[in-house]
Protein backbone atom coordinates (compact mmCIF):
# COMPACT_ATOMS: atom_id res chain seq x y z
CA UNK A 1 0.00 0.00 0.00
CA UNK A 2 0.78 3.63 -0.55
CA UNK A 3 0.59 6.51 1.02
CA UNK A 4 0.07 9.68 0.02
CA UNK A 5 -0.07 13.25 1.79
CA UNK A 6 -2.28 16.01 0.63
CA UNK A 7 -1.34 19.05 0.62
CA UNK A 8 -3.05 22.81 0.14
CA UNK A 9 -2.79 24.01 -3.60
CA UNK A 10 -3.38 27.19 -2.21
CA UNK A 11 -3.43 29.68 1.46
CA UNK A 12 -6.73 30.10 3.05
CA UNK A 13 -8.86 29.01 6.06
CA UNK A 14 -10.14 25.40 6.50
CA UNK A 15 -13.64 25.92 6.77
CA UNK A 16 -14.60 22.37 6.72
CA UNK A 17 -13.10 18.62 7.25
CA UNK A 18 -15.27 15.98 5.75
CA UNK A 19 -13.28 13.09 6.79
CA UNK A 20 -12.06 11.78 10.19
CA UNK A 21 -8.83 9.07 10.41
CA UNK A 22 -10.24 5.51 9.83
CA UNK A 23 -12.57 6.80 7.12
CA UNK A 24 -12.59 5.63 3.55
CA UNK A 25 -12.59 8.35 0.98
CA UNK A 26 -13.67 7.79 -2.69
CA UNK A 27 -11.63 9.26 -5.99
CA UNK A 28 -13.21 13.06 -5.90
CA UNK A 29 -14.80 12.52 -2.78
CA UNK A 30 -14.53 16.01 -0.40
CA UNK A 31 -11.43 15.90 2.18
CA UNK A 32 -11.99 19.22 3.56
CA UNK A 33 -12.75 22.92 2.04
CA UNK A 34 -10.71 25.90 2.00
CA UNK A 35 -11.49 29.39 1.69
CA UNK A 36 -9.47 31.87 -0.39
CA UNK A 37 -10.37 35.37 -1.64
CA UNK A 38 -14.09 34.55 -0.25
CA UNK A 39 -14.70 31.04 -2.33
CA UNK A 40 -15.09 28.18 -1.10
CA UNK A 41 -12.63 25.43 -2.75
CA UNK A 42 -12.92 21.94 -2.02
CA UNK A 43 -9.88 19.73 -1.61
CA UNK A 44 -10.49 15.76 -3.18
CA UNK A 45 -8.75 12.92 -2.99
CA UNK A 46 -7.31 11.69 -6.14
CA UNK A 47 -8.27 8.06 -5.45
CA UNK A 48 -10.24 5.83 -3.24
CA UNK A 49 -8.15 5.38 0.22
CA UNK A 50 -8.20 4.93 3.98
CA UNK A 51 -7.48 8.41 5.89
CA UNK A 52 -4.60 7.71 7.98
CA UNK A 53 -3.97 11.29 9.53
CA UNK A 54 -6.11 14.93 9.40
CA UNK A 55 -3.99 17.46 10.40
CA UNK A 56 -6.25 20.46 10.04
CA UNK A 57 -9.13 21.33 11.94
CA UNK A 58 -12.02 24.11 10.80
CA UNK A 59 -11.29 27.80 11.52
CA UNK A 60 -7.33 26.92 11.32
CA UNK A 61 -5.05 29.06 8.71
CA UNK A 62 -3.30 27.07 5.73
CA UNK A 63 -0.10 27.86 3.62
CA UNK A 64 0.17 26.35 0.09
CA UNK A 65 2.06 23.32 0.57
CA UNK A 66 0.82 22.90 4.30
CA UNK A 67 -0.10 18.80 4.96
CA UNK A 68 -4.17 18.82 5.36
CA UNK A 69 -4.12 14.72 5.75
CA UNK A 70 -2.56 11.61 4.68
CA UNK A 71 -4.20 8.62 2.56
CA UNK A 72 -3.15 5.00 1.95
CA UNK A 73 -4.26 3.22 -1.07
């Protein structure tokens, strides 16, 4: 199995986490949503996995590149 972190594509606030560690996630399926310059953008996983780690929570500030969780496949 792999794993995989995900990271923000861009800064922002997390306004929402869809997923909890222990979840599975499906390919596009919502792992949280950030919002930049007032829309909201949702972050998807690029495959079906297992959530192994969140390491955001809502309300927190995000920096492109910042890890939001980590998925095994």
């Amino acid at each position: 199995m792999a794993q995989e972190v995900i990271e923000a594509p861009l800064p922002g606030k997390i306004l929402a986490v869809n997923v909890v560690p222990g979840n599975t996630v499906e390919e596009g399926g919502t792992i949280c949503t950030i919002e930049a310059m007032k829309m909201e953008n949702p972050i998807m996983s690029p495959v079906k996995a297992a959530v192994i780690e969140v390491a955001v929570s809502p309300g927190q500030k995000v920096k492109t590149g910042d890890k939001l969780a980590v998925i095994e496949y």
